[in-house]
N, C-alpha and C. Protein backbone atom coordinates (compact mmCIF):
# COMPACT_ATOMS: atom_id res chain seq x y z
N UNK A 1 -48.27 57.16 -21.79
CA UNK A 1 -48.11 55.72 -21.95
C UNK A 1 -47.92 55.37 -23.43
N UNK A 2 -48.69 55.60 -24.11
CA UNK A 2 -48.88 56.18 -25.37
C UNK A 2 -47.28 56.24 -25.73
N UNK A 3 -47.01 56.96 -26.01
CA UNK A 3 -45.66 57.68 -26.24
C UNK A 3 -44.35 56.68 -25.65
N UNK A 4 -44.57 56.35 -24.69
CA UNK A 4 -43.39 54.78 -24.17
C UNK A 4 -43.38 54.10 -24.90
N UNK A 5 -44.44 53.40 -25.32
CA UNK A 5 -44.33 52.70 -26.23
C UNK A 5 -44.36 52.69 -27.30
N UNK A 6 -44.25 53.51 -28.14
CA UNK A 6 -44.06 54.11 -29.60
C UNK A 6 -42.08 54.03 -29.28
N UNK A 7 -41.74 55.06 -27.94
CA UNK A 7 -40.15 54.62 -27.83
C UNK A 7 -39.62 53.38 -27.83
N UNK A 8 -40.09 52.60 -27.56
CA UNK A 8 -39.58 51.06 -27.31
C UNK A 8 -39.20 50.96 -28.89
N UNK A 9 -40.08 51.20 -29.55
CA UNK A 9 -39.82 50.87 -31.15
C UNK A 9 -39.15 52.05 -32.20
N UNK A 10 -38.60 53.07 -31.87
CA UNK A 10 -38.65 54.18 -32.72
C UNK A 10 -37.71 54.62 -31.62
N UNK A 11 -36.92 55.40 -32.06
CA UNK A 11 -35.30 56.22 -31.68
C UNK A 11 -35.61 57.67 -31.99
N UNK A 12 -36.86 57.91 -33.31
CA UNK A 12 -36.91 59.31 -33.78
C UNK A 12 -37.77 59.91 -32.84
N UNK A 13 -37.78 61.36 -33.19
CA UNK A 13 -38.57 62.16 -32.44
C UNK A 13 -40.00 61.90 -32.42
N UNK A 14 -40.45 62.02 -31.65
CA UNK A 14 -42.01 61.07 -31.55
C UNK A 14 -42.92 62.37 -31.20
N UNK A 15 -44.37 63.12 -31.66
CA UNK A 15 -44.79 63.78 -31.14
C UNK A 15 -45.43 63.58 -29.44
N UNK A 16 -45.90 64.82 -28.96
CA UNK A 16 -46.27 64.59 -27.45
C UNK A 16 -47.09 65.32 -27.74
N UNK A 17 -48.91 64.71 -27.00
CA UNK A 17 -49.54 65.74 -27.20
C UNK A 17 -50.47 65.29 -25.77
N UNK A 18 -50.53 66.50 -24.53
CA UNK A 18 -51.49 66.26 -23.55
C UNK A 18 -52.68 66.97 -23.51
N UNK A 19 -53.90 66.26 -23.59
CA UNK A 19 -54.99 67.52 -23.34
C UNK A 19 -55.18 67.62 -21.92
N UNK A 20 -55.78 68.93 -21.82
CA UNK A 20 -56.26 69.73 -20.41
C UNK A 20 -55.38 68.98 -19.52
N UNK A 21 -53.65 69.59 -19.89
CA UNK A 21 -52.64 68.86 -18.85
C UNK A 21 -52.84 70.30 -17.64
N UNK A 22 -53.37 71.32 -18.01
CA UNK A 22 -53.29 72.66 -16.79
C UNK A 22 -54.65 73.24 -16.83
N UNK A 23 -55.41 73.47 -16.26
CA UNK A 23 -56.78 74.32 -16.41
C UNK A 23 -57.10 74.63 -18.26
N UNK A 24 -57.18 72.89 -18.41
CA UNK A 24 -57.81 73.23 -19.56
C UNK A 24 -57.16 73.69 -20.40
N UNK A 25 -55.82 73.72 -20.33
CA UNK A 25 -54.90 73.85 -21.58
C UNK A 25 -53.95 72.92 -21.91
N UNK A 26 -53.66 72.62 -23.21
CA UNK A 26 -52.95 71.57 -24.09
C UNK A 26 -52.00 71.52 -24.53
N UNK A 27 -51.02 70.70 -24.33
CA UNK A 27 -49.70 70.99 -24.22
C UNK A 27 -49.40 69.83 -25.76
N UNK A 28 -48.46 70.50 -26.26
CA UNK A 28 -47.80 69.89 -27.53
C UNK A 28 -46.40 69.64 -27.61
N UNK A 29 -45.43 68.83 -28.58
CA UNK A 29 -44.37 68.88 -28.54
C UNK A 29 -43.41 68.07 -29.52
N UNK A 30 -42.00 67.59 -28.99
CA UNK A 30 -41.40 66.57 -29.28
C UNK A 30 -40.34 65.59 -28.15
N UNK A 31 -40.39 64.96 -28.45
CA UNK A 31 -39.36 64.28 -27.74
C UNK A 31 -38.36 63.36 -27.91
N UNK A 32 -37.38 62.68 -27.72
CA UNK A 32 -37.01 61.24 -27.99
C UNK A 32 -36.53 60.35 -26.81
N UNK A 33 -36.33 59.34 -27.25
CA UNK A 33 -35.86 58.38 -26.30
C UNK A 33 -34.90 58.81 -25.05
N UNK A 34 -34.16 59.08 -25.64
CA UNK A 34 -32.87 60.16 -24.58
C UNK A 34 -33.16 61.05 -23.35
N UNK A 35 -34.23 61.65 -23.90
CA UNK A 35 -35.03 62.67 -23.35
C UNK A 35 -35.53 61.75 -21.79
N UNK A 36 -36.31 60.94 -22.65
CA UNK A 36 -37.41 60.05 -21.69
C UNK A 36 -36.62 59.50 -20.63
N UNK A 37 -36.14 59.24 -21.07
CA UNK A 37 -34.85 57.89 -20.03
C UNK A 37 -34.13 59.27 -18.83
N UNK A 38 -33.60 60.27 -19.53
CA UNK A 38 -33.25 61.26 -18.58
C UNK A 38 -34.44 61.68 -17.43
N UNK A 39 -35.62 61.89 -17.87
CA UNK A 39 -35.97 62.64 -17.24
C UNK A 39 -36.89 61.55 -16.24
N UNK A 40 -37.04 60.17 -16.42
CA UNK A 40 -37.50 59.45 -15.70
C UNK A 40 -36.47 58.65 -14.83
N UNK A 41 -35.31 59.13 -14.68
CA UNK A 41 -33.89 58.47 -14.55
C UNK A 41 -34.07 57.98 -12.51
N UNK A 42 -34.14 59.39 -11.85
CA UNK A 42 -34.47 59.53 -10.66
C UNK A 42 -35.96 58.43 -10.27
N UNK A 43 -36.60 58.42 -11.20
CA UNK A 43 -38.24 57.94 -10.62
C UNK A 43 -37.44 55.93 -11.03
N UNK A 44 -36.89 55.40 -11.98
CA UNK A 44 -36.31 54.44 -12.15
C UNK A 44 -35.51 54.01 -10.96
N UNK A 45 -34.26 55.04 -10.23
CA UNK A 45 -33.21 54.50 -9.42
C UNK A 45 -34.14 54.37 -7.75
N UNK A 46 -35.38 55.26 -7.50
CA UNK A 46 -35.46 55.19 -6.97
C UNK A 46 -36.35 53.51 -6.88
N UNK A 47 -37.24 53.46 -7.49
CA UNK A 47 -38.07 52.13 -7.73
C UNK A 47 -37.50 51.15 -7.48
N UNK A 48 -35.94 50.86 -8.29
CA UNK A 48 -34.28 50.13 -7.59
C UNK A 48 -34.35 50.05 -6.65
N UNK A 49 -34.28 51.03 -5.93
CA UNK A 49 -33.72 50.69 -4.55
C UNK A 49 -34.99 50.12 -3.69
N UNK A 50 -35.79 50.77 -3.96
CA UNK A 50 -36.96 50.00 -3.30
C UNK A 50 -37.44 48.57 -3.47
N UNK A 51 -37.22 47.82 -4.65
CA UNK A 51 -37.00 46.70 -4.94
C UNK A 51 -36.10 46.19 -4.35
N UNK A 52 -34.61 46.18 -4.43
CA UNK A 52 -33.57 45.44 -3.98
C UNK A 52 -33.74 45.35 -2.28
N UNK A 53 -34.08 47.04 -1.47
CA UNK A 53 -34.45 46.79 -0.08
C UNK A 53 -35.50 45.28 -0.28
N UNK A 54 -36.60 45.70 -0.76
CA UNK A 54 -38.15 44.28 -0.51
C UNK A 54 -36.77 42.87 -0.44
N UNK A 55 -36.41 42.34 -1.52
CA UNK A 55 -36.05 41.34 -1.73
C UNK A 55 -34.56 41.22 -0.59
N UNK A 56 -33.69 42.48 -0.41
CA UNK A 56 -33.20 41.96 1.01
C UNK A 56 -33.49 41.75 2.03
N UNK A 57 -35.12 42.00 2.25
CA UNK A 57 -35.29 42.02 3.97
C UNK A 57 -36.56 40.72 3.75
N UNK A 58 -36.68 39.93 2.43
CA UNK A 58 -37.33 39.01 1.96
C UNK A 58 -36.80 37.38 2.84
C-alpha cells in the first residue's frame, strides 16, 4: 500500500521491501510505476467488468 502511493507521486524507481512475505523470509527490491500498472492490469479489468455488470443489472 505503502509503495502505491509513493507511485501516485514519483515515476522513479521506488524501493520494495516485504517482511516474513514466505516462512519468515524478506523479500527486497525495486520497482516502478510501469511495473505496477502491468502487473495489476488483469486484477483492474477484471474489477471493470464487475462494476459495469452491478450498474447494468442496477
Amino acid at each position: 500500500e505503502k509503495l502505491k502511493k509513493q507511485m501516485s507521486a514519483n515515476s522513479t524507481r521506488l524501493p520494495l521491501n516485504i517482511e516474513c512475505f514466505m516462512e519468515e523470509r524478506d523479500v527486497t527490491g525495486e520497482m516502478q510505476r510501469p511495473q505496477m500498472e502491468q502487473l495489476s492490469a488483469d486484477t483492474f479489468n477484471r474489477i471493470e467488468r464487475t462494476l459495469r455488470g452491478i450498474l447494468h443489472n442496477a
